[in-house]
C-alpha atoms as a PDB file:
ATOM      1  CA  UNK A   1      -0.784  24.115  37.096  1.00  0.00           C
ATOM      2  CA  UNK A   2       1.222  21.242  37.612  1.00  0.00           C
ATOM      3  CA  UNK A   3       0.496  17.850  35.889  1.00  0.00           C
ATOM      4  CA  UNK A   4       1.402  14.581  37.178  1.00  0.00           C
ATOM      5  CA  UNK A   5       2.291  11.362  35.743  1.00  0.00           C
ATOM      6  CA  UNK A   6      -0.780  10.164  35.450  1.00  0.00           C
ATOM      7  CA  UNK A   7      -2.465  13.208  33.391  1.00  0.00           C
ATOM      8  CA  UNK A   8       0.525  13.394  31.405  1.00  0.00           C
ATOM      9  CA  UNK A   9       0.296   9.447  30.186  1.00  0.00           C
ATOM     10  CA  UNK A  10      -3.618   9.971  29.825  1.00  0.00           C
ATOM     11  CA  UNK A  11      -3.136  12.726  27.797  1.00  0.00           C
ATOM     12  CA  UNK A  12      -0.574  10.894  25.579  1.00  0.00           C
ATOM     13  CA  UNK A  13      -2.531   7.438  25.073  1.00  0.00           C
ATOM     14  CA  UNK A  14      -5.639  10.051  24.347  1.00  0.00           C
ATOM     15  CA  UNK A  15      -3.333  11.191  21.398  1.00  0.00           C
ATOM     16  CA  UNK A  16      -2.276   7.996  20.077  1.00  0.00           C
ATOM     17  CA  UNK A  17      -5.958   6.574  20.019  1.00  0.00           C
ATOM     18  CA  UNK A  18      -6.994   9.922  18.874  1.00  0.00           C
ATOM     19  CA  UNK A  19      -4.534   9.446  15.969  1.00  0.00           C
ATOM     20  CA  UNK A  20      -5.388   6.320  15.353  1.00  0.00           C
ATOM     21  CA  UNK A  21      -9.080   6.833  14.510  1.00  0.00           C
ATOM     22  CA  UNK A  22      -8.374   8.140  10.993  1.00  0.00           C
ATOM     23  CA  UNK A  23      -9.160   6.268   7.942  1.00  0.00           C
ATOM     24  CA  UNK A  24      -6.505   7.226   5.953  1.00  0.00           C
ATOM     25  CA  UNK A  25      -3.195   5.267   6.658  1.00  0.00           C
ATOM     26  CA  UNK A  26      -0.937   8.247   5.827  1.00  0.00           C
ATOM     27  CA  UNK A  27      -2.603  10.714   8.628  1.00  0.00           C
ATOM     28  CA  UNK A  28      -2.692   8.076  10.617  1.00  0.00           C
ATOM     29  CA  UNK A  29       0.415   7.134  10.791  1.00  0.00           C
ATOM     30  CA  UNK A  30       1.652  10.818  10.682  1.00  0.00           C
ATOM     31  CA  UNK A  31      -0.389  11.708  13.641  1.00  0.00           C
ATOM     32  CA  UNK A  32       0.716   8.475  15.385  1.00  0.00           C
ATOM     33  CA  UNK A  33       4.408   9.837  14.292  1.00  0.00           C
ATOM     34  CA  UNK A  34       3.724  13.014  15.328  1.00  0.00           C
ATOM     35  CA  UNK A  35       2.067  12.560  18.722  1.00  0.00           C
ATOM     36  CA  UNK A  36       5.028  10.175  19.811  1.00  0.00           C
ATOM     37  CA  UNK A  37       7.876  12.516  19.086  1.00  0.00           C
ATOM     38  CA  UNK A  38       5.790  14.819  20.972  1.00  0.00           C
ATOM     39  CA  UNK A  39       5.605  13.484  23.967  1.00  0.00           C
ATOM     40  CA  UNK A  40       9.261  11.892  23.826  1.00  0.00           C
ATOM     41  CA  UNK A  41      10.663  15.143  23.517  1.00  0.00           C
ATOM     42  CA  UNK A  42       8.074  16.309  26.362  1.00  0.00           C
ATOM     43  CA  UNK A  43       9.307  14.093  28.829  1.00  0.00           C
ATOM     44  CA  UNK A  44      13.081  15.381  28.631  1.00  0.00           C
ATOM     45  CA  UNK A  45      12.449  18.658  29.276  1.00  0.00           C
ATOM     46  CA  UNK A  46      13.296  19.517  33.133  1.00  0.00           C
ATOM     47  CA  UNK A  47      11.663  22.890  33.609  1.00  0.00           C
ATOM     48  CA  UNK A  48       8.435  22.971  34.869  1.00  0.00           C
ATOM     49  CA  UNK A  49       7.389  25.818  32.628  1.00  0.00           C
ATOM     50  CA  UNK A  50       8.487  24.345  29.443  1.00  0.00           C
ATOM     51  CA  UNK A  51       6.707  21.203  30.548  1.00  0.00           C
ATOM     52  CA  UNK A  52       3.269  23.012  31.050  1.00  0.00           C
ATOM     53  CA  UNK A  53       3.560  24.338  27.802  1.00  0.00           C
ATOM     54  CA  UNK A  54       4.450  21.147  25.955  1.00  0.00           C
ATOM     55  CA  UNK A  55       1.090  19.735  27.867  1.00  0.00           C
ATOM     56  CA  UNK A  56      -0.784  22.896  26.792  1.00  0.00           C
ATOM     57  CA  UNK A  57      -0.206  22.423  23.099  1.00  0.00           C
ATOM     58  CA  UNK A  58      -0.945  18.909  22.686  1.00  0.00           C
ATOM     59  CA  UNK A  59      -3.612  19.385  24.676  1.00  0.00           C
ATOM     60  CA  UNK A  60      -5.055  21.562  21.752  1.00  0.00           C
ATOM     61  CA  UNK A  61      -3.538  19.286  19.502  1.00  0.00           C
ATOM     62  CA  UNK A  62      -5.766  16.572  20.812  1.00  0.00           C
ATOM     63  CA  UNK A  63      -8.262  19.054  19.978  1.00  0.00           C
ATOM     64  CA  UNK A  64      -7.839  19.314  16.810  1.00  0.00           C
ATOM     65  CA  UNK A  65      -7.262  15.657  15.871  1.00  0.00           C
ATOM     66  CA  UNK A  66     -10.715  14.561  17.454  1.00  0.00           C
ATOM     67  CA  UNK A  67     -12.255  17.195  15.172  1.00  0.00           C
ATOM     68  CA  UNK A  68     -10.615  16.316  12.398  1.00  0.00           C
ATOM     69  CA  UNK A  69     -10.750  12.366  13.172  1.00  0.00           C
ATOM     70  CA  UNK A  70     -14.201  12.709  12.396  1.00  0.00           C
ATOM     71  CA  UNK A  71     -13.990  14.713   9.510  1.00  0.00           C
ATOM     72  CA  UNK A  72     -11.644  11.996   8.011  1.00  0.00           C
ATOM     73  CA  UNK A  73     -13.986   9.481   9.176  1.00  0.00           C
ATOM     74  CA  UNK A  74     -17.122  11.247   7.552  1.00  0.00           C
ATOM     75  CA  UNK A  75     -15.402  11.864   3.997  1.00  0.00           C
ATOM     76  CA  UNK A  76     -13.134   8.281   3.742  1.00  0.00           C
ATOM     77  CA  UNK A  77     -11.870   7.747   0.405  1.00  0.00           C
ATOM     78  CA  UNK A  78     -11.878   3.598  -0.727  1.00  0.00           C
ATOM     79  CA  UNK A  79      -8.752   1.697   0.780  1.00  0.00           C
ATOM     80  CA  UNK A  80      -5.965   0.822  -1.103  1.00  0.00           C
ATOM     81  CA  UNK A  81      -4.879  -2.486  -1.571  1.00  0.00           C
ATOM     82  CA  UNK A  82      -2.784  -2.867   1.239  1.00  0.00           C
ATOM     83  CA  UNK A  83      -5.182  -1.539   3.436  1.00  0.00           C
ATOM     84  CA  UNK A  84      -8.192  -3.414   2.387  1.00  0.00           C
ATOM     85  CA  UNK A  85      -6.616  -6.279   3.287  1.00  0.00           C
ATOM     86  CA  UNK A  86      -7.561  -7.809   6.650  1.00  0.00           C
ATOM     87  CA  UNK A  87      -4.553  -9.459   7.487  1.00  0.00           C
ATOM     88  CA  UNK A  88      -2.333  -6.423   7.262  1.00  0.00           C
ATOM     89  CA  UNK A  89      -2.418  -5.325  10.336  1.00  0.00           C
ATOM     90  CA  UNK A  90      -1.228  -8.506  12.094  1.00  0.00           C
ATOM     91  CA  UNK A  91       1.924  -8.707   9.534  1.00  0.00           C
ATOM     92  CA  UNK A  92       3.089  -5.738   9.904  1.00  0.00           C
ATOM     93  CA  UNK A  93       2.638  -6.465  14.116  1.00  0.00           C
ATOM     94  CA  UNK A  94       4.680  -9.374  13.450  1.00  0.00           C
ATOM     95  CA  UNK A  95       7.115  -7.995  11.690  1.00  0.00           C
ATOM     96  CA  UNK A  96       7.729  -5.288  14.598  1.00  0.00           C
ATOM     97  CA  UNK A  97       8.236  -7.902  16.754  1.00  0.00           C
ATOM     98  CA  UNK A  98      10.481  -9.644  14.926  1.00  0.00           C
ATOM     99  CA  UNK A  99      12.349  -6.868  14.494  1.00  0.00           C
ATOM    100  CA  UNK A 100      12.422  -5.829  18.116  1.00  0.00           C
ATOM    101  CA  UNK A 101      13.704  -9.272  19.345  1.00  0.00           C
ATOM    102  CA  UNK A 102      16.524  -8.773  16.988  1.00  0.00           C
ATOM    103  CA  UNK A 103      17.773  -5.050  18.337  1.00  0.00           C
ATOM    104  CA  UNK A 104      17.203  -7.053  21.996  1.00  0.00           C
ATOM    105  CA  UNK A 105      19.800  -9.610  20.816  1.00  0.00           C
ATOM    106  CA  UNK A 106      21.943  -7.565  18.864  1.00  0.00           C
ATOM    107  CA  UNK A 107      22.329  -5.426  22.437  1.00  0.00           C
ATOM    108  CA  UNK A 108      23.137  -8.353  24.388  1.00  0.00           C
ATOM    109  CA  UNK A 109      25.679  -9.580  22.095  1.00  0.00           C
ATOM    110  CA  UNK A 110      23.604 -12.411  21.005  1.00  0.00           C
ATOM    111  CA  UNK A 111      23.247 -14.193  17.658  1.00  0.00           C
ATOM    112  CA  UNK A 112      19.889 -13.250  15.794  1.00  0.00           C
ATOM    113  CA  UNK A 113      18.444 -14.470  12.546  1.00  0.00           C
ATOM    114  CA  UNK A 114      19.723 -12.152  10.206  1.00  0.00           C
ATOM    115  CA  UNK A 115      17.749  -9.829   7.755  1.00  0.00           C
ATOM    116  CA  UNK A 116      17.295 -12.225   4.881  1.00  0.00           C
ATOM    117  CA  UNK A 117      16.088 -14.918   6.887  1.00  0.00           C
ATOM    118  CA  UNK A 118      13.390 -13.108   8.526  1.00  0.00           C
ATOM    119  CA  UNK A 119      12.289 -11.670   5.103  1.00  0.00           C
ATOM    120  CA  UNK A 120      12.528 -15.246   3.968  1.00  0.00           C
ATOM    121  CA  UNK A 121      10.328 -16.236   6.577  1.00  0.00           C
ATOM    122  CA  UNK A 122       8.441 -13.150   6.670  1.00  0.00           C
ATOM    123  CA  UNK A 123       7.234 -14.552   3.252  1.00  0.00           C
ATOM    124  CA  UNK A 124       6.767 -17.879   3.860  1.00  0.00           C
ATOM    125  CA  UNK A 125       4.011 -17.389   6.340  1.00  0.00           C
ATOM    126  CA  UNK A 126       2.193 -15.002   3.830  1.00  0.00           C
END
C-alpha cells in the first residue's frame, strides 16, 4: 500500500481537526503538538516502508482521538479564565502573526519591531 500526497495531507488535517475538538486546552494543544511533530517527522523519512508505518499509526491514532474527542466533549470540566474568554483566541492568532512577520524579517536581514514593542502594543490593543 502506497499513499500519495493527497491521503497523506488528508490524513494529517483529519488529525489536527481531530485534535482540535477537545474541550480542554491542555489536550488540545498536546494533541495539536503531538499530531504536528508527527507528521513532520513523517515526511522526512525516505523509505517507503517506514513511511507506511508512520501512516499506519496515526492512522490509529486518529482513532483514538475521535473516540476520545468525544469523551472529552461529553465530560467537559468549566473553562478557566483564559479560556472563557471570547476574545482569546483572536489574541493569541495575532500574536502568532506578529511573531511570524518578525522571524520573516529577522531572515531577510530586515529591521523588525523588537520584543518590547510588540508586547507594548500587544497590550495596548487589549
Amino acid at each position: 500500500m502506497t499513499i500519495g500526497r493527497t491521503e497523506f495531507l488528508r490524513l494529517y488535517r483529519s488529525s489536527l481537526r481531530a485534535a482540535q475538538q477537545f474541550e480542554t486546552y491542555n489536550f488540545r494543544k498536546y494533541f495539536y503538538r503531538r499530531t504536528r511533530d508527527r507528521f513532520r517527522t513523517a515526511s522526512t523519512l525516505g523509505d517507503a516502508q517506514m513511511v507506511e508505518k508512520a501512516v499506519l499509526e496515526a492512522q490509529e491514532e486518529l482513532k483514538v482521538m475521535q473516540r476520545q474527542g468525544v469523551v472529552n466533549r461529553m465530560f467537559s470540566h468549566k473553562h478557566t479564565a483564559l479560556e472563557a474568554d471570547p476574545q482569546y483566541a483572536g489574541r493569541a492568532r495575532r500574536f502568532g502573526a506578529i511573531a511570524k512577520k518578525e522571524k520573516a524579517l529577522e531572515a531577510i536581514g530586515g529591521q523588525g519591531p523588537t520584543d518590547s514593542t510588540v508586547t507594548m502594543a500587544m497590550a495596548q490593543r487589549m
